[in-house]
N, C-alpha and C. Protein backbone atom coordinates (compact mmCIF):
# COMPACT_ATOMS: atom_id res chain seq x y z
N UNK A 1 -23.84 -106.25 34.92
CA UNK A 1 -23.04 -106.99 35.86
C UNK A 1 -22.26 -108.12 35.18
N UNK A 2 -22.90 -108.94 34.28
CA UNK A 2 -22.19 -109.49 33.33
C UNK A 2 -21.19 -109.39 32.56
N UNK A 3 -21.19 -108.17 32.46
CA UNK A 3 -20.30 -107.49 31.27
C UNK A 3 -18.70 -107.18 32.87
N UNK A 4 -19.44 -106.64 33.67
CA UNK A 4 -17.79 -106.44 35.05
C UNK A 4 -17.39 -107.70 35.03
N UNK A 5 -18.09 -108.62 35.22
CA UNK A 5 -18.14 -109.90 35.90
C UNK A 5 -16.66 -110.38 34.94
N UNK A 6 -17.08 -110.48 33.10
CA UNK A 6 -16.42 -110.88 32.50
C UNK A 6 -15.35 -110.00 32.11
N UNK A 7 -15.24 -108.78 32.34
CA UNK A 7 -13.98 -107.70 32.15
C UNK A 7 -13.02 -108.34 33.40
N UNK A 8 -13.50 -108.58 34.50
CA UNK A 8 -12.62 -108.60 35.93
C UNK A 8 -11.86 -110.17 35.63
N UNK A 9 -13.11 -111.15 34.85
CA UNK A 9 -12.40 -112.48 34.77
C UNK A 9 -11.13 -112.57 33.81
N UNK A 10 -11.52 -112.08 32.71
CA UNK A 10 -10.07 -111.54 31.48
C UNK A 10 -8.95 -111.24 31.82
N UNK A 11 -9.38 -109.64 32.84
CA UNK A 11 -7.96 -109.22 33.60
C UNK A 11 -7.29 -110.29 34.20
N UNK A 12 -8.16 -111.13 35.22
CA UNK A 12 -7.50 -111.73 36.13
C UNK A 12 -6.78 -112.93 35.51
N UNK A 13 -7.23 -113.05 34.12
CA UNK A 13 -6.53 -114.51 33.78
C UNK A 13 -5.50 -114.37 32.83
N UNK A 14 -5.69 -112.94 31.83
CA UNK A 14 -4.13 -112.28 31.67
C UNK A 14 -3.10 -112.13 32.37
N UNK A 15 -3.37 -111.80 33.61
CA UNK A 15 -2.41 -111.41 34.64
C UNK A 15 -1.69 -112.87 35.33
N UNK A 16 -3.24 -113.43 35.44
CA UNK A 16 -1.89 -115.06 35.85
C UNK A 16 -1.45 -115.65 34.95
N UNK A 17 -1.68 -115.37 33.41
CA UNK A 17 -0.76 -116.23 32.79
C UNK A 17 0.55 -115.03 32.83
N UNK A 18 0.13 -113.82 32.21
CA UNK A 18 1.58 -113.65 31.56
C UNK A 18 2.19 -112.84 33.00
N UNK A 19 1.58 -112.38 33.92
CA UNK A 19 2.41 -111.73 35.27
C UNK A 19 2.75 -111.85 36.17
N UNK A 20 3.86 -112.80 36.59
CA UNK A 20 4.36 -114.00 37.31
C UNK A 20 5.61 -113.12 38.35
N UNK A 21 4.72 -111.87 38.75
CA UNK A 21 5.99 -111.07 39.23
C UNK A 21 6.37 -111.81 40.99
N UNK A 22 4.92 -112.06 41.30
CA UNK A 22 5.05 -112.21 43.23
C UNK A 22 4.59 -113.18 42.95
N UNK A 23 4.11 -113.81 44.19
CA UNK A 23 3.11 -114.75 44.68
C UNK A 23 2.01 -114.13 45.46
N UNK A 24 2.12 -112.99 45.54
CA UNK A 24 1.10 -112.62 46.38
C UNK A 24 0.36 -111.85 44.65
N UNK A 25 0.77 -112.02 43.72
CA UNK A 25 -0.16 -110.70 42.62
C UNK A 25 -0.59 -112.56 42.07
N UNK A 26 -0.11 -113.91 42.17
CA UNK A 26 -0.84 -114.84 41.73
C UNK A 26 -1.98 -114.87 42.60
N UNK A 27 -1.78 -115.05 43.71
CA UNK A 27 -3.17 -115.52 44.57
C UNK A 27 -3.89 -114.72 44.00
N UNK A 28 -3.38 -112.60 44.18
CA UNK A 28 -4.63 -112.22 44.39
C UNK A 28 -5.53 -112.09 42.31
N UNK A 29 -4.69 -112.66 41.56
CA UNK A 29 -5.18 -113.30 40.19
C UNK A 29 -6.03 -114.32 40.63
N UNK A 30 -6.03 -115.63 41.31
CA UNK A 30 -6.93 -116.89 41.47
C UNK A 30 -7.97 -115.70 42.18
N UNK A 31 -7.86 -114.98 43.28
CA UNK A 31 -9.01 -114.71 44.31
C UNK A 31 -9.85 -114.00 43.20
N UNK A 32 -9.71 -113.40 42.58
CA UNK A 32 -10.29 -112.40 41.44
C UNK A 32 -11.20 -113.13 40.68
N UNK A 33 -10.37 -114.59 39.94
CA UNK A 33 -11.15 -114.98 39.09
C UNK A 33 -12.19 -115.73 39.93
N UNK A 34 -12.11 -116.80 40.85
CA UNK A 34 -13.08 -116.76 41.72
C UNK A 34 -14.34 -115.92 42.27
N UNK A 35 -13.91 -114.47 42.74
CA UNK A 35 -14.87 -113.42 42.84
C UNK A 35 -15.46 -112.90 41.47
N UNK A 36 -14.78 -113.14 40.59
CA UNK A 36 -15.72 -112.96 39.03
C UNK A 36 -16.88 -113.86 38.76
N UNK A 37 -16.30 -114.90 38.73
CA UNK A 37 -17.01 -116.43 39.06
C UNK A 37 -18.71 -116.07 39.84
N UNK A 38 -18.15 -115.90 41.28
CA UNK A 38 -19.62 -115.79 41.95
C UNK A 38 -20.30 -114.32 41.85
N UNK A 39 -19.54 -113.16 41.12
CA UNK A 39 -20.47 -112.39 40.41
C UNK A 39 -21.15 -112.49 39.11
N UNK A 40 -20.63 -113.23 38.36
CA UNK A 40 -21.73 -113.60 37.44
C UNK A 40 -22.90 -114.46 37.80
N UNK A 41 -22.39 -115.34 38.84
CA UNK A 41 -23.63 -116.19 39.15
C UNK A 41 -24.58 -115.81 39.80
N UNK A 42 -24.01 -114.33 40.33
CA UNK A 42 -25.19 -114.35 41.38
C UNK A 42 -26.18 -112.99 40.53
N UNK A 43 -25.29 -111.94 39.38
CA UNK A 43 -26.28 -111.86 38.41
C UNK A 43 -27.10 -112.33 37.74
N UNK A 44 -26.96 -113.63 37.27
CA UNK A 44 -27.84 -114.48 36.42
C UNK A 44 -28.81 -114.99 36.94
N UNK A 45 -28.39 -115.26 38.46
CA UNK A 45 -29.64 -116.07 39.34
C UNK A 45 -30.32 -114.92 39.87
N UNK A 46 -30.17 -113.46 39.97
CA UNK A 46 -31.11 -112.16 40.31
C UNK A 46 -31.84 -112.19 38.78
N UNK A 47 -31.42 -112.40 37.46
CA UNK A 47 -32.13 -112.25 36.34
C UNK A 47 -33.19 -113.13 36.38
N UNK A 48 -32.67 -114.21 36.29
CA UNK A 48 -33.63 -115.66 36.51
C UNK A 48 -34.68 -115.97 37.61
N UNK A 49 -34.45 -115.16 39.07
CA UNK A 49 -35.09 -115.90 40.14
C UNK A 49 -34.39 -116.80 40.22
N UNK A 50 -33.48 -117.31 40.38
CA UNK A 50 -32.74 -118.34 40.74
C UNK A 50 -32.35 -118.67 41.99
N UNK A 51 -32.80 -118.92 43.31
CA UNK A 51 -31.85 -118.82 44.30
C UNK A 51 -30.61 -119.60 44.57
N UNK A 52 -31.09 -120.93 43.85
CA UNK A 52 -29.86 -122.07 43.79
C UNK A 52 -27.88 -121.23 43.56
N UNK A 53 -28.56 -120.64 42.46
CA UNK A 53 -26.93 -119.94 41.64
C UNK A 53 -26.34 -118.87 43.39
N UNK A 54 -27.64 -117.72 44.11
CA UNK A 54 -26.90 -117.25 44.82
C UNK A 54 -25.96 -118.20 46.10
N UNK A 55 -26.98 -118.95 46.59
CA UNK A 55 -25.87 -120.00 46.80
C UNK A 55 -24.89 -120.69 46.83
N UNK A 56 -24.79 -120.93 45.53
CA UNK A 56 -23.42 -121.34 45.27
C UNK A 56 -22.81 -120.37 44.91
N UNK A 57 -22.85 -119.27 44.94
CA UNK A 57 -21.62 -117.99 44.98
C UNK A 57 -21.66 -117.69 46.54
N UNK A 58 -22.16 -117.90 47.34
CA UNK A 58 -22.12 -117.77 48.39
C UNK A 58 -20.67 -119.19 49.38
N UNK A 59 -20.96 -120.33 48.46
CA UNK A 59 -19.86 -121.39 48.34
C UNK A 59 -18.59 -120.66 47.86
N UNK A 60 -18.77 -120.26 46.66
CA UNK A 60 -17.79 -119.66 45.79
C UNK A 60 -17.08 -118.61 46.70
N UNK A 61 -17.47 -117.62 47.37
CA UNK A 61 -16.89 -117.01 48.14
C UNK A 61 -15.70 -117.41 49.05
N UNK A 62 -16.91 -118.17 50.17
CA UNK A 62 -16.22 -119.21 50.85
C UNK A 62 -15.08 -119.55 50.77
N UNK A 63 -14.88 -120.51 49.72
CA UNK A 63 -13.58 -121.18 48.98
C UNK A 63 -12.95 -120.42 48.75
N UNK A 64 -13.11 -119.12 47.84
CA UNK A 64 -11.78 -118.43 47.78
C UNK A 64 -11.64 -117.50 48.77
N UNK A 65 -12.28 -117.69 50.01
CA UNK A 65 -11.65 -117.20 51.29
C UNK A 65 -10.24 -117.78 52.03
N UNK A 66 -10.81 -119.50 51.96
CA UNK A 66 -10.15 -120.82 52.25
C UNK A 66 -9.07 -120.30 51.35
N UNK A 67 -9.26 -120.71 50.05
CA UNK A 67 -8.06 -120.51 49.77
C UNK A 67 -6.77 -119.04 49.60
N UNK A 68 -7.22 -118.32 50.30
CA UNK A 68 -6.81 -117.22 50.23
C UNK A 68 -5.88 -117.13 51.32
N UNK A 69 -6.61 -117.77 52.72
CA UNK A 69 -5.99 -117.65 53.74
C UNK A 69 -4.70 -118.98 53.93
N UNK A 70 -5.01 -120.22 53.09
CA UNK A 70 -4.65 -121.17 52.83
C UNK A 70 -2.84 -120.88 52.03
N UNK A 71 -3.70 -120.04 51.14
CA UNK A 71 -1.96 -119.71 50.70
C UNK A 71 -0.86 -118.83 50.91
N UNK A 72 -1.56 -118.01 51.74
CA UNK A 72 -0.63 -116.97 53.11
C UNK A 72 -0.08 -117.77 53.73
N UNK A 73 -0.60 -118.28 54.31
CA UNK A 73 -0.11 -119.06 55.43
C UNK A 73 0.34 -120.12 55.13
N UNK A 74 0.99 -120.73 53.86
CA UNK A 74 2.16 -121.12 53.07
C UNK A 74 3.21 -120.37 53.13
N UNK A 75 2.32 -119.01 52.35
CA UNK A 75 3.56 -118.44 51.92
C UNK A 75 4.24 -117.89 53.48
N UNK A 76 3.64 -117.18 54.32
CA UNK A 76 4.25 -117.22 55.83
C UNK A 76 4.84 -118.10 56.38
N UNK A 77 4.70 -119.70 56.51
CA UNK A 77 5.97 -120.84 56.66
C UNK A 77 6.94 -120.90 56.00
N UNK A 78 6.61 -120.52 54.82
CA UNK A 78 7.95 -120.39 53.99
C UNK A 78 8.89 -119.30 54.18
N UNK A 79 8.34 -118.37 54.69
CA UNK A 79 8.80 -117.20 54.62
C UNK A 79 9.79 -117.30 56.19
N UNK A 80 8.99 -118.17 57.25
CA UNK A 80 9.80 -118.14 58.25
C UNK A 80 11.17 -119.51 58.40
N UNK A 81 10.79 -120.49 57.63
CA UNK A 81 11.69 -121.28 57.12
C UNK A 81 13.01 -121.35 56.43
N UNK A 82 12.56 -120.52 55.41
CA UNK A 82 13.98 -119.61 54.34
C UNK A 82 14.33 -118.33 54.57
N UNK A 83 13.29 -117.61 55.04
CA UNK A 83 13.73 -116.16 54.97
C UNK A 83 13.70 -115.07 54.08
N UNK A 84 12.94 -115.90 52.78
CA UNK A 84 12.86 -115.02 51.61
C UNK A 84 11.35 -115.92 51.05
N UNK A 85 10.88 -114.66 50.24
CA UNK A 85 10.10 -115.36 49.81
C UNK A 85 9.91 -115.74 47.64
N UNK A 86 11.00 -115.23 47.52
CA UNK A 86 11.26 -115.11 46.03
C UNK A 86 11.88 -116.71 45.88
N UNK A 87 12.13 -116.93 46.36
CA UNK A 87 12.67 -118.85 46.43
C UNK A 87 11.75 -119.47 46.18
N UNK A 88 9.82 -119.12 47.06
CA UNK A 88 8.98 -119.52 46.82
C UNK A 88 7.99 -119.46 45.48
N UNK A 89 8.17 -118.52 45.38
CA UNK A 89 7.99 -118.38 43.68
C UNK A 89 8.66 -119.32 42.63
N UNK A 90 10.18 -119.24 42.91
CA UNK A 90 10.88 -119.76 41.81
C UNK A 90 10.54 -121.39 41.94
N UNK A 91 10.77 -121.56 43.12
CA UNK A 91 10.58 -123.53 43.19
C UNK A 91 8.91 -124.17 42.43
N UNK A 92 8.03 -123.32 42.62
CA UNK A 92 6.44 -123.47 42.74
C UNK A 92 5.79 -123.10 41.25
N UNK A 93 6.19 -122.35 40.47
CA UNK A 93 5.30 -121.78 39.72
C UNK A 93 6.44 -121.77 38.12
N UNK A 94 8.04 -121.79 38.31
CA UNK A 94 8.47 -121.74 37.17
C UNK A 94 8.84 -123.56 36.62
């Protein structure tokens, strides 16, 4: 599980640096590395007996729920504001 955990985190952090195509392939890069995040933790704390770690991937989730829905619904004001959403990209991220 360790070994997905850290293949899925790599992908996801290649992809937000060098693949800046949407805003919707950034989020779903942050949501990824996040969900990598609370799969390693919650492997290590099944290795360990840990319950503390499942917990806080259980937080970890959470948050990148929040923020998941958090940045739709950006990008949806924006989208009904301008009318496009490639404006939002360019102003935000270059």
């Amino acid at each position: 599980m360790l070994t997905l955990s850290s293949l899925i985190l790599s992908i996801s952090t290649v992809s937000l640096i060098f693949v800046r195509q949407s805003v919707i392939s950034v989020f779903v890069a942050i949501e990824l590395n996040l969900l990598s995040a609370a799969l390693g933790s919650t492997s290590l704390s099944h290795y360990f007996d840990y319950i503390q770690s499942q917990i806080q991937s259980i937080f970890i989730v959470s948050f990148a729920a929040a923020e998941s829905a958090l940045g739709l619904a950006l990008l949806t004001q924006f989208y009904r504001a301008k009318g496009r959403v490639d404006q939002f990209f360019s102003i935000y991220l270059h």
